[in-house]
PDB file of N, CA and C in Angstrom:
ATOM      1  N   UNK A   1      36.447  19.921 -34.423  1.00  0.00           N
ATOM      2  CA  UNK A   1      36.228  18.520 -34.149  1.00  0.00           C
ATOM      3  C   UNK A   1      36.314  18.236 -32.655  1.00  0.00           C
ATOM      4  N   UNK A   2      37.241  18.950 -32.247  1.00  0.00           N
ATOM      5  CA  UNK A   2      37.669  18.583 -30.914  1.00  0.00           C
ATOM      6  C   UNK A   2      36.404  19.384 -29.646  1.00  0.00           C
ATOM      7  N   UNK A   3      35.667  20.546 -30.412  1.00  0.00           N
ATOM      8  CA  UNK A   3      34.684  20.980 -29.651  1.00  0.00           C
ATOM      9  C   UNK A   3      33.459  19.942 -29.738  1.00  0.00           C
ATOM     10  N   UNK A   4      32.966  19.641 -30.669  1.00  0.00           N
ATOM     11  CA  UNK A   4      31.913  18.598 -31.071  1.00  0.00           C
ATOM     12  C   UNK A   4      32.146  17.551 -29.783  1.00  0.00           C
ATOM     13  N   UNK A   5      33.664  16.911 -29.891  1.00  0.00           N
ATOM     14  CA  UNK A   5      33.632  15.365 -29.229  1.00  0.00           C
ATOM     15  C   UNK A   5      33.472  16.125 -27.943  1.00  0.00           C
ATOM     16  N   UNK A   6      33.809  17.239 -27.475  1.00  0.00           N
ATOM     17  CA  UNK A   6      33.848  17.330 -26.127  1.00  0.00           C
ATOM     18  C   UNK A   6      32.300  17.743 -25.573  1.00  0.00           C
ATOM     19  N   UNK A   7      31.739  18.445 -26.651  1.00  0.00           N
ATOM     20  CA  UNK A   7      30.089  18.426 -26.263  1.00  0.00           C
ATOM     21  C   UNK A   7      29.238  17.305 -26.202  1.00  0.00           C
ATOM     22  N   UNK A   8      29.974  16.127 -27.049  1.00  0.00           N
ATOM     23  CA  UNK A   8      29.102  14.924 -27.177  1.00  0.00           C
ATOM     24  C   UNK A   8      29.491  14.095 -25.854  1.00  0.00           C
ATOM     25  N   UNK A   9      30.880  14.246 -25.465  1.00  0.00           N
ATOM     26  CA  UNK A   9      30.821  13.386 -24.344  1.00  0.00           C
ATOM     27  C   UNK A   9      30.287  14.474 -22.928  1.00  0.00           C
ATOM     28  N   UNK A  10      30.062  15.471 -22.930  1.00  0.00           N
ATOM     29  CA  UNK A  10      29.782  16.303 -21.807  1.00  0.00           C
ATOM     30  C   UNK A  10      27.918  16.298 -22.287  1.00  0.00           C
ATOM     31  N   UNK A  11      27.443  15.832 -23.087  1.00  0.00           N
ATOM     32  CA  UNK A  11      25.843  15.403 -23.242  1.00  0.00           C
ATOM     33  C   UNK A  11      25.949  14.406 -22.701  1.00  0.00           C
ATOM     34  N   UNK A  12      26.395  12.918 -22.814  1.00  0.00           N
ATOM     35  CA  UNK A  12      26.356  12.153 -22.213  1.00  0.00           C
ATOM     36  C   UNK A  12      26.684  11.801 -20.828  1.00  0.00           C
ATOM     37  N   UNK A  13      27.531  12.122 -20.600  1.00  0.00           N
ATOM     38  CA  UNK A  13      27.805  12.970 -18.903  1.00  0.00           C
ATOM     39  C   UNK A  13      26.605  13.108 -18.054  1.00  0.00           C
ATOM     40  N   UNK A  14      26.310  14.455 -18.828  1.00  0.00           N
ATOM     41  CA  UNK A  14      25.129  14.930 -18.549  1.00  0.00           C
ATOM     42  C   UNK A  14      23.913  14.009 -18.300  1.00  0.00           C
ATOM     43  N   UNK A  15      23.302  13.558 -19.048  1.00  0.00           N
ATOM     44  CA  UNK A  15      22.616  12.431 -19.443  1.00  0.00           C
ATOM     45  C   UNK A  15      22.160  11.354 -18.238  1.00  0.00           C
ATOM     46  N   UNK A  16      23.557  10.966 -18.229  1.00  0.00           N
ATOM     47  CA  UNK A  16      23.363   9.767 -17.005  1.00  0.00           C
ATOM     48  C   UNK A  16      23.411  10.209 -15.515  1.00  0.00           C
ATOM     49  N   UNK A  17      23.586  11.547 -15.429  1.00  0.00           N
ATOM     50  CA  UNK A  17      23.882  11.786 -14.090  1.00  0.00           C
ATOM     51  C   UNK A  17      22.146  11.877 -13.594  1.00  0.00           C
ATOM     52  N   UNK A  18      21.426  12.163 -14.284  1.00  0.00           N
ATOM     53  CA  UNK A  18      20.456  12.298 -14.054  1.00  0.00           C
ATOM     54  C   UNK A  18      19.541  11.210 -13.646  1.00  0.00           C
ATOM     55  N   UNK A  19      19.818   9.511 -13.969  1.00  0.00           N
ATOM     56  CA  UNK A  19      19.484   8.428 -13.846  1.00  0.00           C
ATOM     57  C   UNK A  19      19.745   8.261 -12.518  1.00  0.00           C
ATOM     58  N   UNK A  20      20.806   8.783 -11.968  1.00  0.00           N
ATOM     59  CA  UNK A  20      21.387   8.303 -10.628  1.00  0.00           C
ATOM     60  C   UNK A  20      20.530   8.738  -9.678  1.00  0.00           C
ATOM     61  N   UNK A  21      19.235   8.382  -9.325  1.00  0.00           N
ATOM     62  CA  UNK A  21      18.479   9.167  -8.060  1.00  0.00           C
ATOM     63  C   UNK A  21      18.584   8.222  -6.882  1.00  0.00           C
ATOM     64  N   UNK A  22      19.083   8.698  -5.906  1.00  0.00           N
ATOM     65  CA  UNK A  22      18.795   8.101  -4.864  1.00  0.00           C
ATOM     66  C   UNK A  22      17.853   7.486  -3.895  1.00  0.00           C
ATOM     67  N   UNK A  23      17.503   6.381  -3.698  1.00  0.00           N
ATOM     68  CA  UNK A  23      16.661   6.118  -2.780  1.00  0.00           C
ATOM     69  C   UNK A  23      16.769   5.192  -1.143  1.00  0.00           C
ATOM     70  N   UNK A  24      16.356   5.994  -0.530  1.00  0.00           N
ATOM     71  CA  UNK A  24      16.072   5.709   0.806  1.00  0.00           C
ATOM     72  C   UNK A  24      15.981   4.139   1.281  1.00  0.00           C
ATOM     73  N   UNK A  25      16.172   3.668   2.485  1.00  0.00           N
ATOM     74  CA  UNK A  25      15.493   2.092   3.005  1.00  0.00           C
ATOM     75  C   UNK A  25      14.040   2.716   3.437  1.00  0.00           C
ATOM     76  N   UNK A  26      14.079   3.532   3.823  1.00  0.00           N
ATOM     77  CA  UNK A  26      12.613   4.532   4.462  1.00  0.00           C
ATOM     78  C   UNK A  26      11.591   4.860   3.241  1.00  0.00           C
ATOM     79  N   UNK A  27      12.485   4.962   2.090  1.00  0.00           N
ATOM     80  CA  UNK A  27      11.696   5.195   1.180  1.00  0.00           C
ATOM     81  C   UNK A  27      11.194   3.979   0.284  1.00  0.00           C
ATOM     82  N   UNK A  28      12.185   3.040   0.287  1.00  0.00           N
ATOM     83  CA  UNK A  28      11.604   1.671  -0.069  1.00  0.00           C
ATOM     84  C   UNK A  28      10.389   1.179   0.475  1.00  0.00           C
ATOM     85  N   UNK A  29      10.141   1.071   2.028  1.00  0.00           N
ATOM     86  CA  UNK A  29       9.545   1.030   2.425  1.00  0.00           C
ATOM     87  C   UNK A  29       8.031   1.421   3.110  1.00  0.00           C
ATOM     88  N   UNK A  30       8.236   2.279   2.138  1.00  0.00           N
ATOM     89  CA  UNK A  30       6.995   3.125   2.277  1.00  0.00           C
ATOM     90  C   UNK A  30       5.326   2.360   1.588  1.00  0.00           C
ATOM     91  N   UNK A  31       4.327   2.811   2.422  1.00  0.00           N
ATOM     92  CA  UNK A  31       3.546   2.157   1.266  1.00  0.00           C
ATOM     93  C   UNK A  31       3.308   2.739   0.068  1.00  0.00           C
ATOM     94  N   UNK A  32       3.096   3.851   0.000  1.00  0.00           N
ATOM     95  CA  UNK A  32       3.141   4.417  -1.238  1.00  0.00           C
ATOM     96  C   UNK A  32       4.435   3.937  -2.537  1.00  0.00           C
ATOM     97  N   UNK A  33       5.460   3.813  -2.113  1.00  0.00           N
ATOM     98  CA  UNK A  33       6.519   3.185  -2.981  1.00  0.00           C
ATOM     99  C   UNK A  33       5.956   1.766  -3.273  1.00  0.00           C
ATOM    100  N   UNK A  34       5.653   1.046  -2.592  1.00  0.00           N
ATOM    101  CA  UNK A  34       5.310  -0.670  -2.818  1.00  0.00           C
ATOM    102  C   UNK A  34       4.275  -0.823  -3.921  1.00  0.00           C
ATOM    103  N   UNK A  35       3.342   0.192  -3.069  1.00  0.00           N
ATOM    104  CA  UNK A  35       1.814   0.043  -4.694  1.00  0.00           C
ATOM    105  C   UNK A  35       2.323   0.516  -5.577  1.00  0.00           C
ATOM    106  N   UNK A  36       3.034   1.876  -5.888  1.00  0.00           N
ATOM    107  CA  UNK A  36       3.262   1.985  -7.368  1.00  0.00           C
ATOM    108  C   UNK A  36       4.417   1.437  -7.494  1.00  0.00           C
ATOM    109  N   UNK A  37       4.998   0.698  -6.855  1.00  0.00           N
ATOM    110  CA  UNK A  37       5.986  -0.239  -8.132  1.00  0.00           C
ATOM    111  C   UNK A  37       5.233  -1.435  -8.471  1.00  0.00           C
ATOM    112  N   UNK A  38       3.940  -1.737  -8.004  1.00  0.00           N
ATOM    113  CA  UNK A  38       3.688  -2.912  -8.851  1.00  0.00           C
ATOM    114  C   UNK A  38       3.050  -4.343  -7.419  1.00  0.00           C
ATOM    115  N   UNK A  39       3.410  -3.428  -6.657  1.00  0.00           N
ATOM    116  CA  UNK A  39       2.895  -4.919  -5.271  1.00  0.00           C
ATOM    117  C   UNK A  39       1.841  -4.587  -4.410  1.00  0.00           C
ATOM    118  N   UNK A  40       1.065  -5.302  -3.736  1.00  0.00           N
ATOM    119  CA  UNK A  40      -0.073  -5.840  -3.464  1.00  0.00           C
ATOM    120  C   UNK A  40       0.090  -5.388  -1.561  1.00  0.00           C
ATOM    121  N   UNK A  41      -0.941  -4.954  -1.069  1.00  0.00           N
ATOM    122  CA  UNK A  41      -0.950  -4.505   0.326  1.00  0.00           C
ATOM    123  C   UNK A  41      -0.477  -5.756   0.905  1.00  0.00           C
ATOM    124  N   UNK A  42      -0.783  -6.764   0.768  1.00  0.00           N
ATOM    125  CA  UNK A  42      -0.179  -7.996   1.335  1.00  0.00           C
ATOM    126  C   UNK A  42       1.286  -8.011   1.319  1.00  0.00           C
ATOM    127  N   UNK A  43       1.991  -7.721   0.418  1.00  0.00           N
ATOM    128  CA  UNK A  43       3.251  -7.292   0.655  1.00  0.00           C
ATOM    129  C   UNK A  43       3.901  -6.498   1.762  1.00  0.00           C
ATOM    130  N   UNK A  44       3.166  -5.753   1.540  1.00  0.00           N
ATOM    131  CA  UNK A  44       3.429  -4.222   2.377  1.00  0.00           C
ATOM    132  C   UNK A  44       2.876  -5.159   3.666  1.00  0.00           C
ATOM    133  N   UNK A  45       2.168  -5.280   4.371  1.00  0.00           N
ATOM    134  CA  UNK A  45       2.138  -5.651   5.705  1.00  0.00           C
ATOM    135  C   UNK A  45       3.087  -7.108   5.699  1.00  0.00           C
ATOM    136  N   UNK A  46       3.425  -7.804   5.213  1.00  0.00           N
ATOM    137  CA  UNK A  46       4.209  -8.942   5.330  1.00  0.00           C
ATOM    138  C   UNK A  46       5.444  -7.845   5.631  1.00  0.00           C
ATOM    139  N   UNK A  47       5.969  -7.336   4.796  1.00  0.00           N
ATOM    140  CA  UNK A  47       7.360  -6.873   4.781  1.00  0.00           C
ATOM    141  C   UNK A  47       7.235  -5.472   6.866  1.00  0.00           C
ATOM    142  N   UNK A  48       6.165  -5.058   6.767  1.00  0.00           N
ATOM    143  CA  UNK A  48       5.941  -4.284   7.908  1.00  0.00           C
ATOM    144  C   UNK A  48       6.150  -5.579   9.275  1.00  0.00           C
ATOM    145  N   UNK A  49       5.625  -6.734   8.731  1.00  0.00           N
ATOM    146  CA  UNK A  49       5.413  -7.424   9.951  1.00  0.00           C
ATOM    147  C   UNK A  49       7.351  -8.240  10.314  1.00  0.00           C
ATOM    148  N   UNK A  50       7.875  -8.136   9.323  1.00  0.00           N
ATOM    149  CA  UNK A  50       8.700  -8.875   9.065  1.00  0.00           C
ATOM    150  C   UNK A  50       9.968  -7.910   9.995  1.00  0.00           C
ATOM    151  N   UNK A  51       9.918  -6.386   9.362  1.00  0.00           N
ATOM    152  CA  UNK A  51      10.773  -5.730  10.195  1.00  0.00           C
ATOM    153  C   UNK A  51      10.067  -5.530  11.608  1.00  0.00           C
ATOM    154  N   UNK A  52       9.262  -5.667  11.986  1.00  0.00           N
ATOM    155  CA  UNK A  52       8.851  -5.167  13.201  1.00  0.00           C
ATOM    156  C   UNK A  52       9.052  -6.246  13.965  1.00  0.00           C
ATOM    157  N   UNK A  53       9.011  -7.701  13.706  1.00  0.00           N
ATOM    158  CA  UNK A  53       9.603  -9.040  14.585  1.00  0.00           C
ATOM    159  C   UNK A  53      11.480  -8.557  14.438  1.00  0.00           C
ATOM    160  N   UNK A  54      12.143  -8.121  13.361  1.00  0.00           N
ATOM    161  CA  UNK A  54      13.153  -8.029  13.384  1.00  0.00           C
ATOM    162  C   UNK A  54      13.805  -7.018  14.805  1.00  0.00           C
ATOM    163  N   UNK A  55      13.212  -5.987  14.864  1.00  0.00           N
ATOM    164  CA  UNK A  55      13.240  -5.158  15.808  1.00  0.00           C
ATOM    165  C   UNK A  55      12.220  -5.495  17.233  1.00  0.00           C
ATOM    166  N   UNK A  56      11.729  -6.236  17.210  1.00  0.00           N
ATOM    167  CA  UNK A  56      10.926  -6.875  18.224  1.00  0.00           C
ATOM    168  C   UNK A  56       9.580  -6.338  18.942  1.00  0.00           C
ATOM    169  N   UNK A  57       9.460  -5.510  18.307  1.00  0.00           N
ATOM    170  CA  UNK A  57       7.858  -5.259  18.245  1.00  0.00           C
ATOM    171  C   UNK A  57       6.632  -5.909  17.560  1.00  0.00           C
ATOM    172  N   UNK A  58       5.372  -5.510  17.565  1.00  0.00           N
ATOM    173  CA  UNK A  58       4.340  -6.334  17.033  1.00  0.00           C
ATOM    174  C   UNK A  58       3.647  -5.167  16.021  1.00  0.00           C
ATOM    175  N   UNK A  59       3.195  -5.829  14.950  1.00  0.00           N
ATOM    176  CA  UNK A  59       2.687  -5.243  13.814  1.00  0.00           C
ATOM    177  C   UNK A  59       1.524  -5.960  13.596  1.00  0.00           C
ATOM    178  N   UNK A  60       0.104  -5.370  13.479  1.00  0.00           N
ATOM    179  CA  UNK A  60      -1.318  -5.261  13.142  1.00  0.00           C
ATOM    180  C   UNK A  60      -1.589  -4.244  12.028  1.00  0.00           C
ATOM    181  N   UNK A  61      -2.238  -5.616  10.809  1.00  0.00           N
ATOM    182  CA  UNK A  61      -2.451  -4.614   9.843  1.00  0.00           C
ATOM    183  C   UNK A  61      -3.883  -4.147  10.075  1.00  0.00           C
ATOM    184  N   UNK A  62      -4.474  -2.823   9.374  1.00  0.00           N
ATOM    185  CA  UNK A  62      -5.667  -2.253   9.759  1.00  0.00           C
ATOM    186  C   UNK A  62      -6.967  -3.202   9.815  1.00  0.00           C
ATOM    187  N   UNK A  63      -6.492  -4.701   8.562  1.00  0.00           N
ATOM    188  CA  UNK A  63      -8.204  -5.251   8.919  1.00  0.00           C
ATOM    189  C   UNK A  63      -7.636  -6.290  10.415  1.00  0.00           C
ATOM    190  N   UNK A  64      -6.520  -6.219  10.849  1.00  0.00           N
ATOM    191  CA  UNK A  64      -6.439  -7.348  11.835  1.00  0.00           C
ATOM    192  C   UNK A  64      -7.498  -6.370  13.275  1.00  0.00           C
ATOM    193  N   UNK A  65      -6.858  -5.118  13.139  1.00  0.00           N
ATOM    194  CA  UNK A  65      -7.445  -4.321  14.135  1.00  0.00           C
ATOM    195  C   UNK A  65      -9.110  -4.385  14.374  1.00  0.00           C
ATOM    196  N   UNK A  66      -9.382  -4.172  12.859  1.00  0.00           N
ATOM    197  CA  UNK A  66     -10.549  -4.022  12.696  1.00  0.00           C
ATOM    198  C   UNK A  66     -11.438  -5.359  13.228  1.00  0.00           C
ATOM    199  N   UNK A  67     -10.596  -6.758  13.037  1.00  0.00           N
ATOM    200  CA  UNK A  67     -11.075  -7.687  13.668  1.00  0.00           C
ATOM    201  C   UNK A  67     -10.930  -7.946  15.464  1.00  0.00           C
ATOM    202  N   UNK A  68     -10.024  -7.418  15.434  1.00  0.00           N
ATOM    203  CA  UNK A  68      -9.743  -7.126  17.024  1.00  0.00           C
ATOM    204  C   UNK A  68     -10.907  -6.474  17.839  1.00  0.00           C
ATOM    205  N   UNK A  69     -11.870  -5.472  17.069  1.00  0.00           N
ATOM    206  CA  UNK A  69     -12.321  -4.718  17.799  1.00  0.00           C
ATOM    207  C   UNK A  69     -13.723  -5.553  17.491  1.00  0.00           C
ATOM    208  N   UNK A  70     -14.009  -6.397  16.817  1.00  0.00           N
ATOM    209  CA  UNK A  70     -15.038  -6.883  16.206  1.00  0.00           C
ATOM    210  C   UNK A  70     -15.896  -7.582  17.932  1.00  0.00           C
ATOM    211  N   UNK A  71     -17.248  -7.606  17.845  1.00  0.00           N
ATOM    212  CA  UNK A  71     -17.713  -8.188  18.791  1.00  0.00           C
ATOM    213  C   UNK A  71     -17.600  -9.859  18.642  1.00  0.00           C
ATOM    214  N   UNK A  72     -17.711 -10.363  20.092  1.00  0.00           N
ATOM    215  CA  UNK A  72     -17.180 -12.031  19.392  1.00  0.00           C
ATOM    216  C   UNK A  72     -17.722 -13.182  18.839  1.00  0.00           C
ATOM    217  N   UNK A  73     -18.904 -12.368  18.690  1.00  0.00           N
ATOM    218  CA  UNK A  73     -19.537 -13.203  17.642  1.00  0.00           C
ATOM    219  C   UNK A  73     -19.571 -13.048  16.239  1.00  0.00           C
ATOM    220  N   UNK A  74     -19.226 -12.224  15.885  1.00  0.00           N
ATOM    221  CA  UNK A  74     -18.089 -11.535  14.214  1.00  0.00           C
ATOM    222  C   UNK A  74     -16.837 -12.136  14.573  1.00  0.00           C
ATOM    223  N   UNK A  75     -15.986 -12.230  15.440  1.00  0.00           N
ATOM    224  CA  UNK A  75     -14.896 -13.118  15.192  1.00  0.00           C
ATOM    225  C   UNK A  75     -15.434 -14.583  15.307  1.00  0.00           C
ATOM    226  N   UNK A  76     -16.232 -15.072  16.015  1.00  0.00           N
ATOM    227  CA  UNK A  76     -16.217 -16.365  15.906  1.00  0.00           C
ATOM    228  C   UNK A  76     -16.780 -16.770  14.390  1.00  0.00           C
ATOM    229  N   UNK A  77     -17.739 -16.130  13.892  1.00  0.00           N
ATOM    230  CA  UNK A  77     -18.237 -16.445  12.342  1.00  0.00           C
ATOM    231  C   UNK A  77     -16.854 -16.226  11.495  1.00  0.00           C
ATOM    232  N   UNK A  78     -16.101 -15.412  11.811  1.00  0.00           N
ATOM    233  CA  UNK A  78     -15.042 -15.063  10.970  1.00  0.00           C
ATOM    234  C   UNK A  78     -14.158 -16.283  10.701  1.00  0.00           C
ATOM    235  N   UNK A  79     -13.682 -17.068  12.158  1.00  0.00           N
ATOM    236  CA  UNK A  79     -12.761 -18.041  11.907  1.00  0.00           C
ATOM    237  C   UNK A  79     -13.405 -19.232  11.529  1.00  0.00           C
ATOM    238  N   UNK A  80     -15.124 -19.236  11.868  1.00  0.00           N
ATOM    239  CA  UNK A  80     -15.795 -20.440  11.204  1.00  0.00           C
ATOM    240  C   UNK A  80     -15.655 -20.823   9.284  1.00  0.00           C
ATOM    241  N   UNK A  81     -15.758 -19.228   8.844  1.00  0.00           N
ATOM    242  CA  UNK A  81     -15.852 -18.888   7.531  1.00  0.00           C
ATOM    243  C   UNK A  81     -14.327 -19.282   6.801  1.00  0.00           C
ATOM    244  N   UNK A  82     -13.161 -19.150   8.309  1.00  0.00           N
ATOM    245  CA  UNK A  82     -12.050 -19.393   7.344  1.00  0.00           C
ATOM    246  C   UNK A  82     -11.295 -20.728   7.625  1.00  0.00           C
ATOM    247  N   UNK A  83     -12.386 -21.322   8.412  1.00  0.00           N
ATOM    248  CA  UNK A  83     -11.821 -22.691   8.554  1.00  0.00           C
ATOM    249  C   UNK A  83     -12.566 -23.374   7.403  1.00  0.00           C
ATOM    250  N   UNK A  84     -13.384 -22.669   6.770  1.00  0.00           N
ATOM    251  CA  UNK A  84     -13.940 -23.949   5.353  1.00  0.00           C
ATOM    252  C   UNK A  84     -13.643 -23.145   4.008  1.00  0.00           C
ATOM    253  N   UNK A  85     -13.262 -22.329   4.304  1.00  0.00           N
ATOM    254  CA  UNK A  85     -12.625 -21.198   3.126  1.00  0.00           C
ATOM    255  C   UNK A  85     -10.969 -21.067   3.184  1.00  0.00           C
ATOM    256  N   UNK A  86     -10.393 -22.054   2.891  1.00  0.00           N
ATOM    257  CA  UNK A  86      -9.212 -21.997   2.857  1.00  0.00           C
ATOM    258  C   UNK A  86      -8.123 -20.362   2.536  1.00  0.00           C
ATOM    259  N   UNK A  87      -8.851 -20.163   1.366  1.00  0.00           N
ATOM    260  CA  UNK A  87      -8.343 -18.701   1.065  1.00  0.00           C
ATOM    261  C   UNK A  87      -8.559 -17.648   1.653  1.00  0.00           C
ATOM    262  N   UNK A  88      -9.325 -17.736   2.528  1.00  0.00           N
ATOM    263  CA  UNK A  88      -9.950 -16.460   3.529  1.00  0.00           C
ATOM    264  C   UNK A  88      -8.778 -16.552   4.393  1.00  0.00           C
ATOM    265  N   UNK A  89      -8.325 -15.136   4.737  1.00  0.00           N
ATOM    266  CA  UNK A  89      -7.304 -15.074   6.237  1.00  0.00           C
ATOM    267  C   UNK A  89      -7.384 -14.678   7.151  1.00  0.00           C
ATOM    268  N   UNK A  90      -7.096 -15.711   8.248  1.00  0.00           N
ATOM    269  CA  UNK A  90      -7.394 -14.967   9.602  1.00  0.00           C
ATOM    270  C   UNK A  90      -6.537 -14.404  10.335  1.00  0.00           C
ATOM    271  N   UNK A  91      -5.550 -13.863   9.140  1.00  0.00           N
ATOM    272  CA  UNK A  91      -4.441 -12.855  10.121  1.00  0.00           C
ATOM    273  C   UNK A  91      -3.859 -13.923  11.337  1.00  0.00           C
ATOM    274  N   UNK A  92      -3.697 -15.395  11.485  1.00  0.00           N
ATOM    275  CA  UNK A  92      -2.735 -15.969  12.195  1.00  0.00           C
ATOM    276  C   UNK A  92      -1.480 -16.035  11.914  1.00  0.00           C
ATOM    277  N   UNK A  93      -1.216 -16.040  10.402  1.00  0.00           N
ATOM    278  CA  UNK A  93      -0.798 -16.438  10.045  1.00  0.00           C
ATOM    279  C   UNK A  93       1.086 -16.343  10.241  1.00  0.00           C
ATOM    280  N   UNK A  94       0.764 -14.820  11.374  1.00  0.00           N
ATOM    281  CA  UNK A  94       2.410 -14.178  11.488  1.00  0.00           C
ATOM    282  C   UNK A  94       2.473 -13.829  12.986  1.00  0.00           C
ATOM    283  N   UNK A  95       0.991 -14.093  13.358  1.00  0.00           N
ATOM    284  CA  UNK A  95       1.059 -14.305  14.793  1.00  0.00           C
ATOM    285  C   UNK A  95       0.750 -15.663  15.218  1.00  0.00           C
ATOM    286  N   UNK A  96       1.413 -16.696  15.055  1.00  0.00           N
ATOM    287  CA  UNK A  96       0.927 -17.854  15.489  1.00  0.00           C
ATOM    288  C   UNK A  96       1.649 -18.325  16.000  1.00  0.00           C
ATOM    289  N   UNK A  97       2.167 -19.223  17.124  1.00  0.00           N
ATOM    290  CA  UNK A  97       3.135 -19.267  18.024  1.00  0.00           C
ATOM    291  C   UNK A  97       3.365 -20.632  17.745  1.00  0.00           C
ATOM    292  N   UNK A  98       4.536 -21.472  17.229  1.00  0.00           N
ATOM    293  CA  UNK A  98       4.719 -22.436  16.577  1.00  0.00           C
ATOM    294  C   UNK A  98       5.052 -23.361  18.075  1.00  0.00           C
ATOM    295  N   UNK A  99       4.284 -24.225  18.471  1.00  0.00           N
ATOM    296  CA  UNK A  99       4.422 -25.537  19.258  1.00  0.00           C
ATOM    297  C   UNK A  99       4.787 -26.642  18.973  1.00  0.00           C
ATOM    298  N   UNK A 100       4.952 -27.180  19.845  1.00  0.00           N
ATOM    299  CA  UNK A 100       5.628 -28.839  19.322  1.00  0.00           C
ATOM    300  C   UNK A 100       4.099 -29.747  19.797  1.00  0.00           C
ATOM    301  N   UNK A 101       3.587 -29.244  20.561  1.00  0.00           N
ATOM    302  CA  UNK A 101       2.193 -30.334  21.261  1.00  0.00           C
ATOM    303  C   UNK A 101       0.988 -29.472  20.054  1.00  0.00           C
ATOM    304  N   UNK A 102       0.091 -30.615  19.271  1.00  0.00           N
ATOM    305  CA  UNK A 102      -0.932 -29.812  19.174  1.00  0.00           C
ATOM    306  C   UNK A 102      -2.105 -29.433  19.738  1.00  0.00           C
ATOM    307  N   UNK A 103      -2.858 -28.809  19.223  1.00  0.00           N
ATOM    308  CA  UNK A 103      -3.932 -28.084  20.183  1.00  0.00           C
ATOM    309  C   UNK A 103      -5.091 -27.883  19.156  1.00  0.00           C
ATOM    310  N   UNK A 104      -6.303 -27.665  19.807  1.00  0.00           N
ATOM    311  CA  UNK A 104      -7.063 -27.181  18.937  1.00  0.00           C
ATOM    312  C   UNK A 104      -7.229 -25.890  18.291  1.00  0.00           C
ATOM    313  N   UNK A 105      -5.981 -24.918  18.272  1.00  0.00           N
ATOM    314  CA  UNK A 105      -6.179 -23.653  17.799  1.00  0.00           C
ATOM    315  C   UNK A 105      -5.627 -24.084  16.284  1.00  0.00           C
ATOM    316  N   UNK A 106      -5.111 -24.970  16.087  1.00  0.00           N
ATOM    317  CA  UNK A 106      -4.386 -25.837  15.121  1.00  0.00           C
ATOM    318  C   UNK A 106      -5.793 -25.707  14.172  1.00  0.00           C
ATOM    319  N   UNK A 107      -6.822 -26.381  14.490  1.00  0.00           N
ATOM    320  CA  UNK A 107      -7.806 -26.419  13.356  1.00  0.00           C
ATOM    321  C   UNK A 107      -7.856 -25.662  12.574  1.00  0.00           C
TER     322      UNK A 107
END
């Protein structure tokens, strides 16, 4: 009897030690971790942009670049398109420098 209980609690032992995996802040943060748990690249660069103001650097996600490099008449159609397309983004949205006077970048 006394071998049984001691195998049943040394299975269970067993058992849970295996649940215990460790994970990283590096590994949280990864993109690969973000998509397969279930979240959206928008995440992933919000949360990139979020530590990188924390630490005080600047973070560009790949389509901001891609607009960066755009000639300026692709950016100017771009912000025309997302000033009447509400849902369209023009990536200001985490670089925008909050004033007290407005301006016309405001539009």
């Amino acid at each position: 009897m006394k071998k049984i209980l001691l195998l049943v609690v040394l299975l269970a032992v067993c058992s849970q030690v295996e649940s215990l995996g460790a994970v990283t802040v590096d590994q949280t943060m990864s993109k690969d971790y973000i998509i397969n748990s279930g979240y959206s690249t928008q995440i992933y660069n919000t949360m990139q942009v979020s530590s990188a103001r924390a630490t005080g650097k600047e973070y560009y996600s790949e389509d901001e670049i891609k607009l960066k490099k755009s000639p300026k008449t692709v950016k100017f159609f771009r912000k025309l398109y997302s000033y009447f397309d509400p849902a369209a983004d023009d990536y200001s949205f985490y670089h925008h420098d909050s004033k007290v006077v407005p301006s016309y970048t405001d539009l």
